[in-house]
C-alpha atoms as a PDB file:
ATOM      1  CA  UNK A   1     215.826 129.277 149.327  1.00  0.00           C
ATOM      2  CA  UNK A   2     216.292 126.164 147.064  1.00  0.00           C
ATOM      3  CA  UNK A   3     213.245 123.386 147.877  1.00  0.00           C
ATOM      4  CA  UNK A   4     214.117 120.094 146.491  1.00  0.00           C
ATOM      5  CA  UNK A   5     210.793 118.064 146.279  1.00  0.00           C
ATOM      6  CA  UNK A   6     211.408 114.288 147.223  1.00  0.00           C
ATOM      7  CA  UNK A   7     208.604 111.759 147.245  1.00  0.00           C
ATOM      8  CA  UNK A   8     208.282 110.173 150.802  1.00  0.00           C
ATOM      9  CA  UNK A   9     209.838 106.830 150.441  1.00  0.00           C
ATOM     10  CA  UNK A  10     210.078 104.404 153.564  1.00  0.00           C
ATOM     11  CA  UNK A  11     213.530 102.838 154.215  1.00  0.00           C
ATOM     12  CA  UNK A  12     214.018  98.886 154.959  1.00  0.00           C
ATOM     13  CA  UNK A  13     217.160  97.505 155.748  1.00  0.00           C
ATOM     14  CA  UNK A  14     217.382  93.497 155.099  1.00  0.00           C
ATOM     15  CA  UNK A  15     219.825  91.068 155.606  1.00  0.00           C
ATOM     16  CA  UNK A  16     219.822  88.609 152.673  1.00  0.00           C
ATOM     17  CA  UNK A  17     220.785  85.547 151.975  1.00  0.00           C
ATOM     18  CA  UNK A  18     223.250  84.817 148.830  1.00  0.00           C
ATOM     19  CA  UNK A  19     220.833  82.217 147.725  1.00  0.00           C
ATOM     20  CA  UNK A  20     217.999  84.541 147.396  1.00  0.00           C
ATOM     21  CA  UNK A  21     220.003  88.114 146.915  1.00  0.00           C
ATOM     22  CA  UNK A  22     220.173  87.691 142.818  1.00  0.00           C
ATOM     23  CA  UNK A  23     216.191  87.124 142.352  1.00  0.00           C
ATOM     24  CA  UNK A  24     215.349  89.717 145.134  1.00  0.00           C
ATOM     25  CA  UNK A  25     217.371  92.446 142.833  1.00  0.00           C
ATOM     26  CA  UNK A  26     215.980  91.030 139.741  1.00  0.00           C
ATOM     27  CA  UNK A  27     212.720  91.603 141.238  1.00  0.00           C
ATOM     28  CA  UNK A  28     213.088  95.094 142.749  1.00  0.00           C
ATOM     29  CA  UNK A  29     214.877  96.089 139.226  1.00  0.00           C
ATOM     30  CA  UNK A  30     211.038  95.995 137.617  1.00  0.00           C
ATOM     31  CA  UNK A  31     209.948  99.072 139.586  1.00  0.00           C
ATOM     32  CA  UNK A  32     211.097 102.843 138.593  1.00  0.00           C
ATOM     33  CA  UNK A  33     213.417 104.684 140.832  1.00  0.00           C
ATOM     34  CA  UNK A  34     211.023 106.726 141.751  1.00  0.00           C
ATOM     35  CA  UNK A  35     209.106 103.390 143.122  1.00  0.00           C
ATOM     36  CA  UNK A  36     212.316 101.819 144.462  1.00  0.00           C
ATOM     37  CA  UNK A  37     215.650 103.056 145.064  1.00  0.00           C
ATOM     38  CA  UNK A  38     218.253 100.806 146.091  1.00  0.00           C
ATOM     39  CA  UNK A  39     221.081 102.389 148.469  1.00  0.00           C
ATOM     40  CA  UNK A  40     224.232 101.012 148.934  1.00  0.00           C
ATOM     41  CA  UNK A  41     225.620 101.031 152.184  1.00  0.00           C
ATOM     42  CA  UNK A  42     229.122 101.006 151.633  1.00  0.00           C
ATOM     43  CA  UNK A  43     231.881 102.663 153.612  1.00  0.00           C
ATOM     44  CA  UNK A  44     231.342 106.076 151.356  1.00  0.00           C
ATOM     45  CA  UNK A  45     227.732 106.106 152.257  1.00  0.00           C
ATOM     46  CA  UNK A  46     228.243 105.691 155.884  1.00  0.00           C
ATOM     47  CA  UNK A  47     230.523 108.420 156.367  1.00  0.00           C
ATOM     48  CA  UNK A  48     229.115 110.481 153.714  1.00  0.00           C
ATOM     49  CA  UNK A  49     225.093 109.849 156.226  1.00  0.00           C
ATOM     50  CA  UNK A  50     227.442 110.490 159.164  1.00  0.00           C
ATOM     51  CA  UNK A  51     229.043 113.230 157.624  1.00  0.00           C
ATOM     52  CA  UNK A  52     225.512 115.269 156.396  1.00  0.00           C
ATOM     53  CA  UNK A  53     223.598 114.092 159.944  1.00  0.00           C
ATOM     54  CA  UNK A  54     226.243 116.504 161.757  1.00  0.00           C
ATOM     55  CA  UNK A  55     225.799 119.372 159.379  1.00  0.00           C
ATOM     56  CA  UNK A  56     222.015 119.196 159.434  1.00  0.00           C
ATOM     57  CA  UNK A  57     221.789 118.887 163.286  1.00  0.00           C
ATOM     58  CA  UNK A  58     224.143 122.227 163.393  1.00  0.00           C
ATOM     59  CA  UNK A  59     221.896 124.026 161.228  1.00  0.00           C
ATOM     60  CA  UNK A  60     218.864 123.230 163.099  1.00  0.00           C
ATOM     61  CA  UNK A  61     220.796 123.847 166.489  1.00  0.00           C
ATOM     62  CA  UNK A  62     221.965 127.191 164.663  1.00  0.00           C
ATOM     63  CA  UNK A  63     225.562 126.314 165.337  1.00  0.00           C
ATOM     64  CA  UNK A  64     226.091 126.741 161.512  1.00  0.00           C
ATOM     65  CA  UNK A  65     227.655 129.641 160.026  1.00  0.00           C
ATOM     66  CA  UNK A  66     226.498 130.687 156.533  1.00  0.00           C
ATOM     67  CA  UNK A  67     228.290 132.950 153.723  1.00  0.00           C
ATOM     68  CA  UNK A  68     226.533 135.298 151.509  1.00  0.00           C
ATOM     69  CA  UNK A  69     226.608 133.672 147.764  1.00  0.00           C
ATOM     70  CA  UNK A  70     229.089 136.240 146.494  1.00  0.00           C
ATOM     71  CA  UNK A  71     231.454 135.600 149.482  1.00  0.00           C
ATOM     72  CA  UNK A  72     230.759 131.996 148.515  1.00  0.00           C
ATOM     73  CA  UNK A  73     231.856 132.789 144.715  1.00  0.00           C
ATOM     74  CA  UNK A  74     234.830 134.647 145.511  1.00  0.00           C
ATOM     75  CA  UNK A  75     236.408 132.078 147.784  1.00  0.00           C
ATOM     76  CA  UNK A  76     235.828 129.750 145.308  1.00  0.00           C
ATOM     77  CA  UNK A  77     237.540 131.702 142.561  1.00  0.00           C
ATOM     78  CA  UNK A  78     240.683 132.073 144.627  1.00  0.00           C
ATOM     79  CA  UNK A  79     241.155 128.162 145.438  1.00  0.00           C
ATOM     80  CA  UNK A  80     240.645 127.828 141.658  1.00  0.00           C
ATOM     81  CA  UNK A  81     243.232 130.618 140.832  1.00  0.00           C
ATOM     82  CA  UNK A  82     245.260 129.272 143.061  1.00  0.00           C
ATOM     83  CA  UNK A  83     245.292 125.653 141.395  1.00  0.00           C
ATOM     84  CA  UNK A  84     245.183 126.657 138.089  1.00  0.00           C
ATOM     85  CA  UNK A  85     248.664 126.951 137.448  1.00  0.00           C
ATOM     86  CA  UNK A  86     249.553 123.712 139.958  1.00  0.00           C
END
């Protein structure tokens, strides 16, 4: 199983005003990613959140169905075969 280790990180979410918006970023732009990492919440994000919150909550409800890596492998080397010549 494949651990990725992630520094706990609290989330805000602001509303900011134009006046103040540039020297906020300037300001959080003097801390490393790993102290600060600014998310965009565009239309991508929110579906992509929406998107990974429904396949996490089937895996812990154990509604998800998992494929053995070389099952995984094969399927993915008939979509390419099958593209390859497109």
């Amino acid at each position: 199983m494949l651990l990725i280790k992630r520094h706990e990180m609290q989330t805000i979410r602001l509303n900011i005003s134009d006046k103040i918006y540039v020297c906020l970023m300037r300001l959080l732009g003097k801390f490393s990613k790993d102290e600060v990492e600014i998310i965009k919440e565009d239309a991508a994000f929110v579906e992509n959140k929406s998107y990974l919150e429904t396949e996490l909550n089937e895996i812990i409800d154990g509604k998800s169905k998992f494929v053995e890596l070389e099952d995984a492998e094969q399927r993915l080397e008939n979509v390419i075969r099958k593209h390859e010549n497109a």
